[in-house]
Structures are given as C-alpha cells and as structure tokens.
Protein backbone atom coordinates (compact mmCIF):
# COMPACT_ATOMS: atom_id res chain seq x y z
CA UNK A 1 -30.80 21.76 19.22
CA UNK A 2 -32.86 24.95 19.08
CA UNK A 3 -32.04 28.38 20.68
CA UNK A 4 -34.56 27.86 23.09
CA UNK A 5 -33.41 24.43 24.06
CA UNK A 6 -29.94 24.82 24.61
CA UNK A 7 -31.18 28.24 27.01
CA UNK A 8 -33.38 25.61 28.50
CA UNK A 9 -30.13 23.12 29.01
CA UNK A 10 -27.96 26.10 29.87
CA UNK A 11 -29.89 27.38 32.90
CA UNK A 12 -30.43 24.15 34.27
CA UNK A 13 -26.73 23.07 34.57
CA UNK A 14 -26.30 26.99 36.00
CA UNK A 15 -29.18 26.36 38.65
CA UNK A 16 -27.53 22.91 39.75
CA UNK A 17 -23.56 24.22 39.66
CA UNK A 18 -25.08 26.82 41.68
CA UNK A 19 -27.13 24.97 44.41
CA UNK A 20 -23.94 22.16 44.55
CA UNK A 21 -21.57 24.88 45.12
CA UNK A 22 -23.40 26.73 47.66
CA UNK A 23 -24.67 23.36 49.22
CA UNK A 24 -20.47 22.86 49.87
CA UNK A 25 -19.85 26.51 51.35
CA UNK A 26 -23.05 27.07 53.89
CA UNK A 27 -23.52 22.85 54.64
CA UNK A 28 -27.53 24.09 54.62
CA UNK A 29 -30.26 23.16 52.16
CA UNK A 30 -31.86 26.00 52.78
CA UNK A 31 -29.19 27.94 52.50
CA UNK A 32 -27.83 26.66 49.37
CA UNK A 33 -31.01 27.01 47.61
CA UNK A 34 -31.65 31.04 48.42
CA UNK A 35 -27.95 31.25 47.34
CA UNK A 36 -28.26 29.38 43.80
CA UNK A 37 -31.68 31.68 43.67
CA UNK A 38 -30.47 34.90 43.80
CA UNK A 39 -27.29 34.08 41.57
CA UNK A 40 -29.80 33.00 38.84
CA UNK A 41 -32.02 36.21 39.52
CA UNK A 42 -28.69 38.07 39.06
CA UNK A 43 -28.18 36.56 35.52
CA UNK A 44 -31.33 38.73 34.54
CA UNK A 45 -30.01 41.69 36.30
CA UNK A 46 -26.47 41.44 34.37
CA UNK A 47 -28.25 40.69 31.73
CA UNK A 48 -29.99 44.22 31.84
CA UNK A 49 -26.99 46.10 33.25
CA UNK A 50 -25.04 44.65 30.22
CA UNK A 51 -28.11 46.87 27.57
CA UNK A 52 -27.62 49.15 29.83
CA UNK A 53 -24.45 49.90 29.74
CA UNK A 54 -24.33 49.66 25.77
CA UNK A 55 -27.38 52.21 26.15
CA UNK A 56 -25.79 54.78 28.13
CA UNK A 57 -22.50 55.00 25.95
CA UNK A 58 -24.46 55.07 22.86
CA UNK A 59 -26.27 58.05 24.44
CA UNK A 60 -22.82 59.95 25.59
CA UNK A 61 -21.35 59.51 21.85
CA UNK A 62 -24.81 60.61 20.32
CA UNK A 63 -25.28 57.46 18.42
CA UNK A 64 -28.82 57.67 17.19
CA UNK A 65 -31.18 54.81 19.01
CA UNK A 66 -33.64 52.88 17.11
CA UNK A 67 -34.75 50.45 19.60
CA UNK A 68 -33.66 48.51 22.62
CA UNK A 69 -34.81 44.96 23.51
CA UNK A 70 -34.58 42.93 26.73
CA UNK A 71 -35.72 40.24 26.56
CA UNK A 72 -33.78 37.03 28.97
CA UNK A 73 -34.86 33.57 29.26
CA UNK A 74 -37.52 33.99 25.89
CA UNK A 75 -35.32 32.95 23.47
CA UNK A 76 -34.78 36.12 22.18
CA UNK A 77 -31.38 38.30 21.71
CA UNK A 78 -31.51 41.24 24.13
CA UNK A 79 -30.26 44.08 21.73
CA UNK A 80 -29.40 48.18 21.58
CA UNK A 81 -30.09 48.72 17.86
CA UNK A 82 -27.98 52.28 16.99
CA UNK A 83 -28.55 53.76 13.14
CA UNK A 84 -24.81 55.82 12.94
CA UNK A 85 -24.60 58.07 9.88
CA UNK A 86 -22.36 56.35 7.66
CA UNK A 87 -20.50 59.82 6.85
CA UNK A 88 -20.47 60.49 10.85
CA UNK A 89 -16.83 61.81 12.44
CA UNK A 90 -14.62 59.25 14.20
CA UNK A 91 -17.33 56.51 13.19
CA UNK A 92 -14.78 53.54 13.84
CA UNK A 93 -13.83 54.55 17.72
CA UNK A 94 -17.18 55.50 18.80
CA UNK A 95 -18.65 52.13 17.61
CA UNK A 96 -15.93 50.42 19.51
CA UNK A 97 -16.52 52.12 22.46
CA UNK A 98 -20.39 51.44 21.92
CA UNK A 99 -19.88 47.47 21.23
CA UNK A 100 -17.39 47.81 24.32
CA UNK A 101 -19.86 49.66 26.71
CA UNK A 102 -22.06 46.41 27.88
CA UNK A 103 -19.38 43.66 28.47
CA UNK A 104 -17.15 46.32 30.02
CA UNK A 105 -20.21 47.16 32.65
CA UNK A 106 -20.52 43.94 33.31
CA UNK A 107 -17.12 43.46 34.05
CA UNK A 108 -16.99 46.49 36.43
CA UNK A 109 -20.17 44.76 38.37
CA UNK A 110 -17.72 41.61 38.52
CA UNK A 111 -15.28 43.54 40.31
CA UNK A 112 -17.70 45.18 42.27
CA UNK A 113 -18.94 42.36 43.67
CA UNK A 114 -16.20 40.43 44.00
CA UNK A 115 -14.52 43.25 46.11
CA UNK A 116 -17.97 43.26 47.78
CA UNK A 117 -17.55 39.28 49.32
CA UNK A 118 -14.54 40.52 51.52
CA UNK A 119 -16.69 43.09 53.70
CA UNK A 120 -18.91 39.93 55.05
CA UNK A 121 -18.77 37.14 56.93
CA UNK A 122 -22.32 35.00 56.35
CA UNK A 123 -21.85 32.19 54.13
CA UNK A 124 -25.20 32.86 52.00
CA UNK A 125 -23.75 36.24 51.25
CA UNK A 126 -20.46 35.63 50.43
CA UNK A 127 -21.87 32.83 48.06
CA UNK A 128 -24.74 34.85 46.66
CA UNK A 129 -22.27 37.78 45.86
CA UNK A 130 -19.28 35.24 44.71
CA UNK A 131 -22.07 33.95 42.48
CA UNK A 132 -23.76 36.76 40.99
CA UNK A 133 -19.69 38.14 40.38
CA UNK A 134 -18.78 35.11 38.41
CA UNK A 135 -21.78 35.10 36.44
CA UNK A 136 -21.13 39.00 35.38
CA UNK A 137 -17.72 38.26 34.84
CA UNK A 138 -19.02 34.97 32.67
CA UNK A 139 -21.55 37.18 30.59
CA UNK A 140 -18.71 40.14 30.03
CA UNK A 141 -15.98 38.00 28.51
CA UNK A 142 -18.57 35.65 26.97
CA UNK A 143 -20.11 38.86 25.06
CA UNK A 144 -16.34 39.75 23.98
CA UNK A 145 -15.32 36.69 22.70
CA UNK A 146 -16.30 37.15 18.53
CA UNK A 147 -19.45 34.59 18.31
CA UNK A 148 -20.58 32.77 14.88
CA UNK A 149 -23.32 35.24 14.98
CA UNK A 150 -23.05 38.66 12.97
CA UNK A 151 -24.73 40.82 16.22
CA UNK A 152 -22.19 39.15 18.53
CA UNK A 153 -20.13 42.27 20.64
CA UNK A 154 -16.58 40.85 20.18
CA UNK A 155 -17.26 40.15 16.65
CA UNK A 156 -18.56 43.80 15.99
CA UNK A 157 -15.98 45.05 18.20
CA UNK A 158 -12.95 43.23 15.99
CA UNK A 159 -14.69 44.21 12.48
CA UNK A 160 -14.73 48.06 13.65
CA UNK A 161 -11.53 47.90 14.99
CA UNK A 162 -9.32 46.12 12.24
CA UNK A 163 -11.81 46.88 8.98
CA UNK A 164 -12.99 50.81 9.64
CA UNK A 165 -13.16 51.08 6.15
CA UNK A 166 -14.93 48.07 5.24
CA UNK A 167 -17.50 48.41 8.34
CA UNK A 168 -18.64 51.97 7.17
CA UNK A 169 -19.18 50.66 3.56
CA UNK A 170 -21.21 47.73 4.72
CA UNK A 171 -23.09 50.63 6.73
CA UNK A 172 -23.51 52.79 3.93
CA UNK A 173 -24.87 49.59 1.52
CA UNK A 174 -27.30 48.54 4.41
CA UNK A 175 -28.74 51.98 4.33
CA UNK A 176 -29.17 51.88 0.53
CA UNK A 177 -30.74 48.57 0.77
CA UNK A 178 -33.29 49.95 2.65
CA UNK A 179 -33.65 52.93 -0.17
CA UNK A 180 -34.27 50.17 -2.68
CA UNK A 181 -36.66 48.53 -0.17
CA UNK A 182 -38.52 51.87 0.08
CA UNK A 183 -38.73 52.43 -3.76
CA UNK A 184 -40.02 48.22 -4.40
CA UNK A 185 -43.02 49.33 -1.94
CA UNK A 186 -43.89 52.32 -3.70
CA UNK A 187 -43.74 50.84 -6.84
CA UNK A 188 -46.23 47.49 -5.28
CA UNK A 189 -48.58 50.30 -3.74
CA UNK A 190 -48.73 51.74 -7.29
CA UNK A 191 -48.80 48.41 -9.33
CA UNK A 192 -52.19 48.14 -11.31
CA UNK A 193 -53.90 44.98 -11.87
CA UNK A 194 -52.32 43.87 -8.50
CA UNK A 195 -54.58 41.58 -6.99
CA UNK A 196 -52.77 40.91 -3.82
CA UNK A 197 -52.81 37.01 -4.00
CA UNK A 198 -52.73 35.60 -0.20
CA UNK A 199 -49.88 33.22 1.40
CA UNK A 200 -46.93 33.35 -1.53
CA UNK A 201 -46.17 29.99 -2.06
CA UNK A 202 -42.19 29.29 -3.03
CA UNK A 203 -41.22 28.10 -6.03
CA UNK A 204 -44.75 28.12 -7.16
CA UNK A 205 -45.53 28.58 -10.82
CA UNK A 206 -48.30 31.28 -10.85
CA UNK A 207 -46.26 34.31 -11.72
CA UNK A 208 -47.85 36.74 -9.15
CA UNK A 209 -47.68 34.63 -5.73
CA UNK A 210 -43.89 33.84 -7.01
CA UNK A 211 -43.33 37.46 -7.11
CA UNK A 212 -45.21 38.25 -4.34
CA UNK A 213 -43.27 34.96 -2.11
CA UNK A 214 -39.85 36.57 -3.46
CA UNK A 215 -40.53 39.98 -2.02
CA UNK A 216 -41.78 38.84 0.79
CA UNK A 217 -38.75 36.48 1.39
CA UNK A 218 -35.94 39.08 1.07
CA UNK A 219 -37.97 41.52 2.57
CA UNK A 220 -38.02 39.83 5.69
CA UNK A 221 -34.49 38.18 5.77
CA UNK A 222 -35.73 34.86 5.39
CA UNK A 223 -33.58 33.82 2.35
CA UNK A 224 -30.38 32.30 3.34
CA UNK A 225 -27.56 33.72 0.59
CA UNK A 226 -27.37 35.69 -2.72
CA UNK A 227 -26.82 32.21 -4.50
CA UNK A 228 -30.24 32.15 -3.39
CA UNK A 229 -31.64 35.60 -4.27
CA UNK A 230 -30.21 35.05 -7.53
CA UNK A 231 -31.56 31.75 -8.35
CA UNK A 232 -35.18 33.50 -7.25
CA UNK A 233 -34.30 35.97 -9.41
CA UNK A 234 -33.62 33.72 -12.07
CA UNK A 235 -36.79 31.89 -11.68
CA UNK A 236 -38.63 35.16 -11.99
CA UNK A 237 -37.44 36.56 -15.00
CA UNK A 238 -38.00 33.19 -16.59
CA UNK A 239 -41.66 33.43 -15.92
CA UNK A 240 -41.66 36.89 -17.08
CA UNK A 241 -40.26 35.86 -20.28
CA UNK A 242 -42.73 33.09 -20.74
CA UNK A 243 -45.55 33.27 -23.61
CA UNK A 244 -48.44 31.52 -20.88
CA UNK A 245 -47.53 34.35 -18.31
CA UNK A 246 -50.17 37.51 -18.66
CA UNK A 247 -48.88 40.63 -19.56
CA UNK A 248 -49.77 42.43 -16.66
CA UNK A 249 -47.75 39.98 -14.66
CA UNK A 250 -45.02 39.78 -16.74
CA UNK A 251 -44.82 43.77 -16.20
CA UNK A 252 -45.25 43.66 -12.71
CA UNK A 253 -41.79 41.21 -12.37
CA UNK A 254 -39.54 42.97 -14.52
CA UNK A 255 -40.13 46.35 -12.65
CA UNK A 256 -39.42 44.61 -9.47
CA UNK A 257 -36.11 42.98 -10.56
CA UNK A 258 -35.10 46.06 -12.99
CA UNK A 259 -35.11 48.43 -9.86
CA UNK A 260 -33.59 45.91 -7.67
CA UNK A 261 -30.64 44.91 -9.40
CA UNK A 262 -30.39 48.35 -11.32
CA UNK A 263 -30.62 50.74 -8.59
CA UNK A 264 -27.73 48.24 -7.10
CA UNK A 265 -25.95 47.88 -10.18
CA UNK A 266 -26.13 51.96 -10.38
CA UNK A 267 -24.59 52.18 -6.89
CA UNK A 268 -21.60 49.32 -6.96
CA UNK A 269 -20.59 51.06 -10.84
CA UNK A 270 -20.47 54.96 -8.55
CA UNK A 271 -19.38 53.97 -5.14
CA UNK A 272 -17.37 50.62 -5.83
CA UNK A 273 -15.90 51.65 -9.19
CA UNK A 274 -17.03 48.07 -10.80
CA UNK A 275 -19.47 48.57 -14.24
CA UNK A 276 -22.08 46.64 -15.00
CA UNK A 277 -21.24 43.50 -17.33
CA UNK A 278 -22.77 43.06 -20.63
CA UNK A 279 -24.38 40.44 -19.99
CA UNK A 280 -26.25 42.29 -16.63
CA UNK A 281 -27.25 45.31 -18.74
CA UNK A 282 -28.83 43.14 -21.62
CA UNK A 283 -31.08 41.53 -19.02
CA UNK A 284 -32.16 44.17 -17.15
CA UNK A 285 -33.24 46.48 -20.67
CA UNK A 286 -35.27 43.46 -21.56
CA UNK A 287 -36.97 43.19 -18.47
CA UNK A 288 -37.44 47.11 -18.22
CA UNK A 289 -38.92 47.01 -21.48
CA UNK A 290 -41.87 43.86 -20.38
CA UNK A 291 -42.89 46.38 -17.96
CA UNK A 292 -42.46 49.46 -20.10
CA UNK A 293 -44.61 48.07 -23.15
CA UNK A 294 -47.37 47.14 -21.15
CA UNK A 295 -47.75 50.66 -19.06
CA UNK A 296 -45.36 53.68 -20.90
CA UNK A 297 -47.31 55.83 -19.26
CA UNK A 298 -46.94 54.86 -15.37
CA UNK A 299 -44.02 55.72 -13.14
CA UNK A 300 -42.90 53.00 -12.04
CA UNK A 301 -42.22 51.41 -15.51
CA UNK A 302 -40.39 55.32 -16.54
CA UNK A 303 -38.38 54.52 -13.55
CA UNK A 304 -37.05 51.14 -14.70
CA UNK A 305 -37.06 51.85 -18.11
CA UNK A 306 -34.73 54.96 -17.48
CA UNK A 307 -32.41 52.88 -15.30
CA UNK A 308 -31.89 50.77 -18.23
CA UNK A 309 -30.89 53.45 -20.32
CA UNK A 310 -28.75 54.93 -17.48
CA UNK A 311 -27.05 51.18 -17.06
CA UNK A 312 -26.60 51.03 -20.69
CA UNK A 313 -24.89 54.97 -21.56
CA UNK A 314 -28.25 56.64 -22.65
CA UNK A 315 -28.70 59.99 -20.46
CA UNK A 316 -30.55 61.26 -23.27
CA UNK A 317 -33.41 58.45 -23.36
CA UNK A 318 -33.06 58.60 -19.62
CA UNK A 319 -33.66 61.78 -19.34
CA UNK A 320 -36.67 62.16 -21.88
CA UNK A 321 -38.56 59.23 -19.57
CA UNK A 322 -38.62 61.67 -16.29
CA UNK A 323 -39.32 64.99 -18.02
CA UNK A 324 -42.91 64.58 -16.04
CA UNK A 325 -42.91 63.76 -12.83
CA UNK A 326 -46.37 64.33 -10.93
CA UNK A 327 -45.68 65.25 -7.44
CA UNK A 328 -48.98 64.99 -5.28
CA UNK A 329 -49.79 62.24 -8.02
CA UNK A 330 -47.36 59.83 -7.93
CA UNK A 331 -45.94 58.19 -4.83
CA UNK A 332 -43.85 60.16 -3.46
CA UNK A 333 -40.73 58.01 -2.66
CA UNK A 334 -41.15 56.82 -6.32
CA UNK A 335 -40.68 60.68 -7.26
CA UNK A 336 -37.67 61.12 -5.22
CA UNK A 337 -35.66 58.18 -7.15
CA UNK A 338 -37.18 59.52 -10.85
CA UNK A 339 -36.31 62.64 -9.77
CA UNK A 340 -32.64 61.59 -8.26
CA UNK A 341 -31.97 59.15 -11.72
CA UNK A 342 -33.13 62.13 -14.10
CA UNK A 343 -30.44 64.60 -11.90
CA UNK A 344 -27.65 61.29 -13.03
CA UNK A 345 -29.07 61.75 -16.13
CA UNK A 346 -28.50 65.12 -16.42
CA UNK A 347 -25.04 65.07 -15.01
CA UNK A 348 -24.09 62.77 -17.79
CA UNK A 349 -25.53 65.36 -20.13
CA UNK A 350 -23.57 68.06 -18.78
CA UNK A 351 -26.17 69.76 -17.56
CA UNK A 352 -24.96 70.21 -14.13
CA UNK A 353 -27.65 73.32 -12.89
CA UNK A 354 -30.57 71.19 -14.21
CA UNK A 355 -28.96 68.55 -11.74
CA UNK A 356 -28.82 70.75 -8.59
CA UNK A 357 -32.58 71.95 -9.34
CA UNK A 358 -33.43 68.25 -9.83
CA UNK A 359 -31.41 67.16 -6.49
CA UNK A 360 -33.52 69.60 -5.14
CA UNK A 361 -36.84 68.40 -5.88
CA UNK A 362 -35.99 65.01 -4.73
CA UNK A 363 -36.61 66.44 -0.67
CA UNK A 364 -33.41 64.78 0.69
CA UNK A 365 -35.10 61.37 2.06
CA UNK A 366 -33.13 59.17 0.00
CA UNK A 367 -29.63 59.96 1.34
CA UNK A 368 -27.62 57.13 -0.03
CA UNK A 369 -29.57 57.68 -3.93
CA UNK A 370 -28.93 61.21 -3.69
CA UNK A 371 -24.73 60.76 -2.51
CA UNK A 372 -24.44 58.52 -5.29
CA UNK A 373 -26.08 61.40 -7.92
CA UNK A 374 -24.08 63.78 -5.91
CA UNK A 375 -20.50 61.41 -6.49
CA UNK A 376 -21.37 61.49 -10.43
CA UNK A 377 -22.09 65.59 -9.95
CA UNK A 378 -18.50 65.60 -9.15
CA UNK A 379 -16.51 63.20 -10.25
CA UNK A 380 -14.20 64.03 -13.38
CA UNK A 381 -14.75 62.29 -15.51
CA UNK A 382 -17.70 61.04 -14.54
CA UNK A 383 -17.44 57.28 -13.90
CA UNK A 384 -18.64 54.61 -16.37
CA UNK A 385 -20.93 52.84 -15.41
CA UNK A 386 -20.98 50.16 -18.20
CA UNK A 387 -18.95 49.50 -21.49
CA UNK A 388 -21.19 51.05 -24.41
CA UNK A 389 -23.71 48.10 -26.31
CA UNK A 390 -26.66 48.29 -28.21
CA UNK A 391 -30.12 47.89 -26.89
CA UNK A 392 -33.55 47.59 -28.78
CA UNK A 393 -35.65 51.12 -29.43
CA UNK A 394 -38.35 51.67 -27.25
C-alpha cells in the first residue's frame, strides 16, 4: 500500500473511532459529529505545533535552518531541515534536544489539554479536548518511537545520542558529497561536445544518455544502494572503454567517474585512514587518462588527471597539471578543487607556504575539500593515501 493510501486508511479509522466514541459520551449525533470534527482538525494543529516546536529549539541552539515543510494530509513528510556545522561545539546534545523539541511539544499540549477536560462540564467539550489530548499524546510518542525511516525523530534522537561520533562523520561525508556534487556540475557546464541528450534512458547503450541517466539518478536520490551505484558505474566505464564509443564521449565518462570516486577515494584515505586499493587506483588513471588524451588542455580533464596522480603517489605530476589555473576563465567551483588538489600536492612536496598561498586562492567554499588539504598540511607524516604502483606516462 502506498503512503498516500495507508494516510487515506489511517484517517478514516481516526474519523470513525472518533465519532463512535463521542457518539457513547454525549448520546447526540450531532454532538458526536462536531466532537470527532474538531479532534481531526486538531491532528493538523499538532501536527504544526509538533514543526513548531522542533523550529523554535533549533532557533534557541542556533542551528542553521534550511527549510521547513508542513505539509498534513498530502502525502508528504512535514519536516525542519537544520544544516549544523559538522565541527560545531556540543554538536551531539544540541541535536538531541532539536530531534526532542517537536514530540516533547506535543506532549506538553497532551497534558495541557488533558488537565484542560477537568475545568468543564459539557460533554462535547470534554470529548473534543479528551480527543484532541490523545491524539497529541499519539503523535508525540509515535514521533519518538525510532521508525524504519532514516528522518524518523526517535531514530535520529537514538543515533545522536548513542553514536556522537559516528553521526558527526556521516554529517561531515554528507557535506562532502555535496562538494563532489558541486564540482560534477561544473565540470557538465564546462563539458564540450555536450549535446545535452533529452530523457536519460537506464541501462541504455548510447554512451551519453547512460551518463547523463547516471547523473541524473544519484543526483536526485533515486538509486536504491551503492551495489547499485557501483554496478552503474561499472556499466559506464565499460562503455568508455569500448572501441564503437566516440572519443568525446568516452572523455566525458571517465571525468565524471574519476572525480567521483577519486575526490571520495582522496577523502576516506585522509579522514578514514583506509588507502586506496590497487586495483581502485589502476582504474581510475585509466579512466583519467580517456578524458585527458582527448582534451590536455581543459580543466576538467587537469583535474582528474591530477587526482590520479595524487591517488597513485605522484605530487610532482600532480602538481605540474594545475600550475595554470584561469580564474575568471574557468568555472569557478572547478578552480577551487584544482586549486585545493594542487595545495595536497604541494603538501606532499614539502612545500608547505606554496600550500597556504594555494589554500588561499581556493576562496573557502569548499569546506570539507579544503579540511581534508588542511588534515594532510598537518599531519606527520603525512598519510598514505595508496601503496606505491606504476601507472602509464601521460
């Protein structure tokens, strides 16, 4: 059954509790139908009371707010939507406080309400308030109970509580996900010989609409695991490889899956401690290199091209690929991450006040890219981030 439905089947079975128990207290028709009315209309009031309340305690802790929905009886999840800085002081209590803020308020109204009952003696009160107090309570300890979805309250609530640690990592990778994101546009804003095919078809075999229905798919969220990214990935590369795909094409892919695997790759080696496999870096230099024949003089192939080297211990080549960056000329989110991979470069190098200058230049809007160059600044020794191998001149 569909989201929609079972709302459908759920507010049904709340409207006819409600008229059969009010029908029992105030013996009127009438009656009982104004009473199982306005406990229904107070569903949508909780229901906003409960955003509310998650609302107003995001604002007291200074959680930033991206966006609040409300949205009852559509289908839809009514939502606050906070951005916390990953690095942010006593991160774990505030977001329990903030996941605890709407069932909590609802709770409260529960009590109010209930308290409320014994200060009147008409029956269609009494049952409207009993009724609109039951279904706060319902909706509080509903919301705290940890649901099968990821967004749930309780389930939120438990993760921040029991895994700080782990929460605030996930928080810090879904913010560089969104810096890999960034630099994929850029790089399909700046793509030449793009010719924007129309509805991406998946698993199709033209190489540019299965590019096109890959980004597309994991941009959006509509793939289901990484088994599945992967296998898309897989898919890709093959066609990249193959001797009937054109050139252009065949570029075009392995820039896309060189910065999305080796800006991730870069990240888990820093941040996570884990190297790259062989077997990874091999893959990744030979797509680098389909897009880097085709266009040495572009960006965007520099970029992946100098990942590879970075992936595969080769500041120096690196390096040499992001001497000339073209602010003004280049897009500028793909000059932050050339100029943010030439800094790692240059770290590896030793050349740690070329770094800063180059950390510099990046502007600061890739926060999680430039921690990451930042971690290799300081670490000693700086971290490997993959056991040495050869790759093919370029």
């Amino acid at each position: 059954m569909s989201p929609r439905r079972r709302l459908v089947a759920v507010s049904i079975l709340l409207v006819l509790e409600a008229v059969a128990l009010a029908l029992f207290v105030t013996e009127s028709v009438t009656g009982a139908i104004a009473a199982a009315g306005l406990t229904c209309v107070s569903l949508w009031v909780h229901v906003v009371l409960h955003e509310c309340g998650h609302l107003v305690v995001a604002k007291l802790l200074r959680l930033p707010v991206i966006a609040v929905r409300i949205a009852p009886f559509t289908g839809w999840r009514s939502e606050v939507w906070v951005r916390p800085t990953p690095s942010a002081t006593a991160l774990p209590l505030r977001m329990v406080l903030f996941y605890l803020g709407g069932p909590m308020t609802n709770l409260c109204t529960a009590t109010v309400l209930g308290a409320a009952t014994a200060l009147t003696s008409a029956p269609l009160t009494r049952v409207a308030l009993l009724g609109a107090a039951l279904v706060a309570a319902l909706l509080g300890v509903v919301n705290l109970i940890p649901g099968v979805s990821p967004r749930s309250d309780g389930r939120n609530l438990l993760r921040w509580l029991f895994a700080p640690t782990a929460s605030r990592a996930a928080l810090q990778a879904g913010y560089y996900q969104e810096e890999v994101s960034r630099t994929l546009q850029a790089i399909a804003r700046g793509a030449v010989g793009d010719d924007q095919p129309g509805d991406p078809v998946r698993g199709g075999n033209d190489p540019r609409l299965a590019l096109a229905a890959f980004q597309q798919r994991w941009s959006t969220g509509h793939a289901q695991s990484a088994a599945d990214f992967i296998a898309d990935a897989e898919r890709l590369a093959a066609l990249a490889r193959a001797d009937s795909t054109d050139p252009m094409a065949a570029a075009a892919i392995g820039q896309v899956l060189t910065v999305q695997f080796g800006l991730w790759y870069l990240y888990v080696a820093v941040v996570n401690g884990s190297p790259v496999e062989h077997k990874e870096v091999r893959e990744i230099s030979e797509l680098a290199q389909l897009a880097f024949h085709v266009q040495p003089h572009m960006l965007s192939p520099r970029v992946a091209m100098s990942l590879a080297h970075l992936l595969n211990q080769r500041p120096e080549q690196a390096r040499s690929l992001l001497l000339d960056i073209r602010p003004g000329v280049d897009p500028p989110d793909l000059c932050s991450v050339a100029f943010l991979l030439r800094a790692i470069a240059e770290c590896y190098l030793g050349n740690h006040a070329d770094a800063d200058t180059v950390i510099r230049a990046a502007g600061g809007d890739y926060q999680q890219l430039t921690q990451v160059a930042a971690a290799i600044q300081a670490a000693e020794p700086m971290p490997p981030l993959f056991a040495l191998a050869p790759m093919a001149d370029t």
